[in-house]
Protein backbone atom coordinates (compact mmCIF):
# COMPACT_ATOMS: atom_id res chain seq x y z
CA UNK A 1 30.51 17.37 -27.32
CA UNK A 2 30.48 13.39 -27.81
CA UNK A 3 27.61 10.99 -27.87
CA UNK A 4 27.80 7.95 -25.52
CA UNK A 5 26.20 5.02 -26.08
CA UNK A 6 24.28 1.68 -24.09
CA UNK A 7 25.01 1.30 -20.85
CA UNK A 8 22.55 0.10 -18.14
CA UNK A 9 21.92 3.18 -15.83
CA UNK A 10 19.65 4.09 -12.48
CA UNK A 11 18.34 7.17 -11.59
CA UNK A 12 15.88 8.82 -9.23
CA UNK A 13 12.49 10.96 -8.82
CA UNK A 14 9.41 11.57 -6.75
CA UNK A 15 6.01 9.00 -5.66
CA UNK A 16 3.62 9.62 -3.88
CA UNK A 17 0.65 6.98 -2.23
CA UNK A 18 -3.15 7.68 -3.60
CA UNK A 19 -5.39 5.77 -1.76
CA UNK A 20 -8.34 5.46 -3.96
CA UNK A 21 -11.93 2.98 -3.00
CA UNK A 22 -10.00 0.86 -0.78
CA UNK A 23 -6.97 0.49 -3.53
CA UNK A 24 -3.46 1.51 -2.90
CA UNK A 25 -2.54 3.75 -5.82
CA UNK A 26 1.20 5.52 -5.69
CA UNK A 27 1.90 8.32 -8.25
CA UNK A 28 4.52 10.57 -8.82
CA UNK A 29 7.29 11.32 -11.25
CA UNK A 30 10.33 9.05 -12.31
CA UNK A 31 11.65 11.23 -13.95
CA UNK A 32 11.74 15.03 -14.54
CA UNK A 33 13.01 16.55 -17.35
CA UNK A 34 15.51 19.15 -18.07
CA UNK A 35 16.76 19.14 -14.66
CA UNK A 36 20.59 19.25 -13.52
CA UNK A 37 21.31 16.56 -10.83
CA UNK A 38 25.11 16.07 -10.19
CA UNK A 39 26.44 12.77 -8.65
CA UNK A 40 29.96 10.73 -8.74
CA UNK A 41 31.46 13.91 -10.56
CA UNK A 42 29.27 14.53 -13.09
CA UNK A 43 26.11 16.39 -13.40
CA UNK A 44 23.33 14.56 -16.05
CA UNK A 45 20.09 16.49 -17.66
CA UNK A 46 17.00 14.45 -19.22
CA UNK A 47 16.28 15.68 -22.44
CA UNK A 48 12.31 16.74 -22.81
CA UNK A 49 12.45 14.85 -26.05
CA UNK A 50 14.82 11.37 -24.42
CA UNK A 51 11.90 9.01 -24.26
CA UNK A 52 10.79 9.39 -28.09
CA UNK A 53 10.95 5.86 -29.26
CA UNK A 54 12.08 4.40 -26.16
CA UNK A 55 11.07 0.66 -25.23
CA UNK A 56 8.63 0.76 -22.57
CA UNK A 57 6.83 -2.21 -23.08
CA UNK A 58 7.14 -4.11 -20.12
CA UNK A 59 8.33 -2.30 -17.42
CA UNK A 60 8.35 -3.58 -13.71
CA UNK A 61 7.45 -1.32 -10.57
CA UNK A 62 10.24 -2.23 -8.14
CA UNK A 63 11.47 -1.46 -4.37
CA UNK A 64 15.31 -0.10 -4.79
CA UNK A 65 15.72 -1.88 -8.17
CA UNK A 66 15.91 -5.25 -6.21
CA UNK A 67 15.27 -8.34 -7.76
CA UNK A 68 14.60 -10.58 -5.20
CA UNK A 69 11.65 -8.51 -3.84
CA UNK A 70 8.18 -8.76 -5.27
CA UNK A 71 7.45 -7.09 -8.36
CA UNK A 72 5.07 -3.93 -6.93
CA UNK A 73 3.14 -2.86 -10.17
CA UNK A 74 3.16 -3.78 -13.80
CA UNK A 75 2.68 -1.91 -17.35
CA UNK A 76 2.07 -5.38 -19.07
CA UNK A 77 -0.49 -6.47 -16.50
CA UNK A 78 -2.12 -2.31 -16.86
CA UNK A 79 -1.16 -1.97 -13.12
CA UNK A 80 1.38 0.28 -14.24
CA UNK A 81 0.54 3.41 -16.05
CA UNK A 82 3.38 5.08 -17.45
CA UNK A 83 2.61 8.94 -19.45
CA UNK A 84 5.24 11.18 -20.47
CA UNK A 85 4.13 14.54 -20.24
CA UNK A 86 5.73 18.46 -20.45
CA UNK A 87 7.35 17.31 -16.96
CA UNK A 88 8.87 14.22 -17.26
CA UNK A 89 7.67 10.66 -16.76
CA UNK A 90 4.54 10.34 -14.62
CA UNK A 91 3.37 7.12 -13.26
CA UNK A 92 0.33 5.78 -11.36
CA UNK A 93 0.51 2.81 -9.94
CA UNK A 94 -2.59 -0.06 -8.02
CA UNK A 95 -0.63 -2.30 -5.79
CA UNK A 96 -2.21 -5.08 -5.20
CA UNK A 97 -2.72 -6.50 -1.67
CA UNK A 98 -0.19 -7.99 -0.40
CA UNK A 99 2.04 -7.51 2.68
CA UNK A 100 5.22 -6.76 1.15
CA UNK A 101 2.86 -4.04 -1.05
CA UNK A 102 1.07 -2.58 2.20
CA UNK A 103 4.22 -2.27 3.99
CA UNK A 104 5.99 -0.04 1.06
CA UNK A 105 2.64 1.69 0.53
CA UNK A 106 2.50 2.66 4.28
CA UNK A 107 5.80 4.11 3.91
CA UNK A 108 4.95 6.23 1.38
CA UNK A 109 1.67 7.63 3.13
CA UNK A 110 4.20 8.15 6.10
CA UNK A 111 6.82 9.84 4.04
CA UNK A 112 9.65 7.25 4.71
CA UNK A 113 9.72 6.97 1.17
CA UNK A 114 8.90 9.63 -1.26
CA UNK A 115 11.52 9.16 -3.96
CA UNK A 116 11.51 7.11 -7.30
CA UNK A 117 14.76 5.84 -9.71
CA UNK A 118 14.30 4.53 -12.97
CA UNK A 119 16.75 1.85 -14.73
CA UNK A 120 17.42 2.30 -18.25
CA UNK A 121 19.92 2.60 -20.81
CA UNK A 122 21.28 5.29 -23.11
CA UNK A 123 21.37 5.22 -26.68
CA UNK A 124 22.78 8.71 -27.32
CA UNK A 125 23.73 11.42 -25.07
CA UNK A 126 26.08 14.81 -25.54
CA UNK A 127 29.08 15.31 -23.11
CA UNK A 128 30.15 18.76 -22.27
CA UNK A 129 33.77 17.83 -20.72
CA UNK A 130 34.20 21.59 -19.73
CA UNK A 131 31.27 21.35 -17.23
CA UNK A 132 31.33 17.53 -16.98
CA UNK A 133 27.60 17.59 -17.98
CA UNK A 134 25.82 14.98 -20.26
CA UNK A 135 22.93 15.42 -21.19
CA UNK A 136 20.64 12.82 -22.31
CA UNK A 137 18.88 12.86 -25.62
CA UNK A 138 17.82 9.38 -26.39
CA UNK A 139 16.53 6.52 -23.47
CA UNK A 140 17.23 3.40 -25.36
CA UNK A 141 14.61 0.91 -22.80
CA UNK A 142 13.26 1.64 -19.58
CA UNK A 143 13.97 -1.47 -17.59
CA UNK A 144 12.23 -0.55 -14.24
CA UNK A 145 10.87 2.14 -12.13
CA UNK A 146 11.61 2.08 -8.40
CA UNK A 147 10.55 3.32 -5.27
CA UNK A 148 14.03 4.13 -3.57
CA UNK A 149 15.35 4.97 -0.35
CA UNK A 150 17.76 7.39 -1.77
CA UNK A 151 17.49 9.03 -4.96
CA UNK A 152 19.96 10.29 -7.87
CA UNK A 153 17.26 12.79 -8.79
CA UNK A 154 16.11 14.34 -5.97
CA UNK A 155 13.31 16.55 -7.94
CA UNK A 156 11.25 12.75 -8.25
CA UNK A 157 8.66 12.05 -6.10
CA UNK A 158 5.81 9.69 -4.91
CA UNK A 159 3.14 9.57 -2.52
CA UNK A 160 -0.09 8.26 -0.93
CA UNK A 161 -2.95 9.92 -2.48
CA UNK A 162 -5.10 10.44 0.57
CA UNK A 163 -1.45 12.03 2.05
CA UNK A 164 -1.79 14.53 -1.32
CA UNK A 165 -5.79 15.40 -1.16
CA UNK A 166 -4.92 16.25 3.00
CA UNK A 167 -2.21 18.55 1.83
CA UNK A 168 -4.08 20.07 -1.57
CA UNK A 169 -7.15 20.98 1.35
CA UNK A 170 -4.67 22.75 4.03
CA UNK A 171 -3.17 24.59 1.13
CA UNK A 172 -6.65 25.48 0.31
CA UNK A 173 -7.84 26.16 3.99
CA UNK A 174 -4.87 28.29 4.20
CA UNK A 175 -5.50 30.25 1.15
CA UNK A 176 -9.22 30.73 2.40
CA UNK A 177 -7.69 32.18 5.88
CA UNK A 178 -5.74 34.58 4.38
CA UNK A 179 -8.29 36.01 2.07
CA UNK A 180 -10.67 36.48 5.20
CA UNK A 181 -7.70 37.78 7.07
CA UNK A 182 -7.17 40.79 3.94
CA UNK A 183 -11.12 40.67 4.08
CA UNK A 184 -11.86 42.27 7.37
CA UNK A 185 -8.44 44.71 6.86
């Protein structure tokens, strides 16, 4: 195996929208660890261990990594909460109001977009050239993380939290159905 070093890099994960008091609150995961996602020839793995050290002190909430649209949450401002956990790297996320903000946040609650990337660079990484694997051991900076339209990691995710709580309860009216169902047998 070889290490690889710095370059600027994008990848996806999973938001969801969370309405909370009248706030618009996304969460979800940027990233998710130890999880194969192949793409331009290549499959890459997130080390549990990649964001030890890593510079996340100001990192931008973004729409598809774009510039030129509004910045959508924060960490420097504490819009942006940013925890890495067994998982990956969760984030929650108040948008505030604004129309470019409702419209992405609508999106979300709709499902139109339920995928995040993040933007970051490597500062050491293995290659396996047999499989054409690297895996990632060391996330130099976090630059951004995104809500995308299409993701590199498709095991990210985001969404609406009143979308989430409606889903948690059917799972949960469901469960309750089937338990009176095996009840009254």
């Amino acid at each position: 195996m070889t290490t690889l070093e710095n370059k600027r890099e994008i990848r996806m994960a999973e938001l969801r929208a969370v309405p909370e008091e009248g706030k618009m609150i996304v969460e979800g995961y940027a990233v998710v660890f130890d999880t194969p996602a192949t793409h331009y020839g290549f499959t890459e793995i997130i080390d549990r261990g990649a964001f030890i050290g890593t510079d996340m002190k100001d990192v931008p909430m973004r729409y598809n990594h774009n510039d030129s649209w509004l910045i959508l949450a924060r960490s420097r401002n504490g819009s942006l909460q940013m925890i890495v956990d067994e998982k990956g790297l969760f984030i929650r996320a108040e948008l505030i109001d604004t129309q470019t903000n409702r419209d992405v946040y609508k999106s979300i609650q709709a499902g139109l977009l339920d995928k995040m990337s993040f933007a970051f660079t490597v500062s050491k990484a293995e290659w396996n050239y047999d499989t054409d694997t690297r895996r990632v051991l060391q996330i130099e900076k976090l630059f951004d993380v995104s809500v995308v339209d299409t993701p590199f990691y498709d095991t990210t995710s985001i969404f609406a939290r009143a979308a989430l709580d409606e889903l948690e309860s059917g799972k949960r009216a469901l469960e309750i159905e089937k338990l009176k169902v095996k009840a009254k047998s």
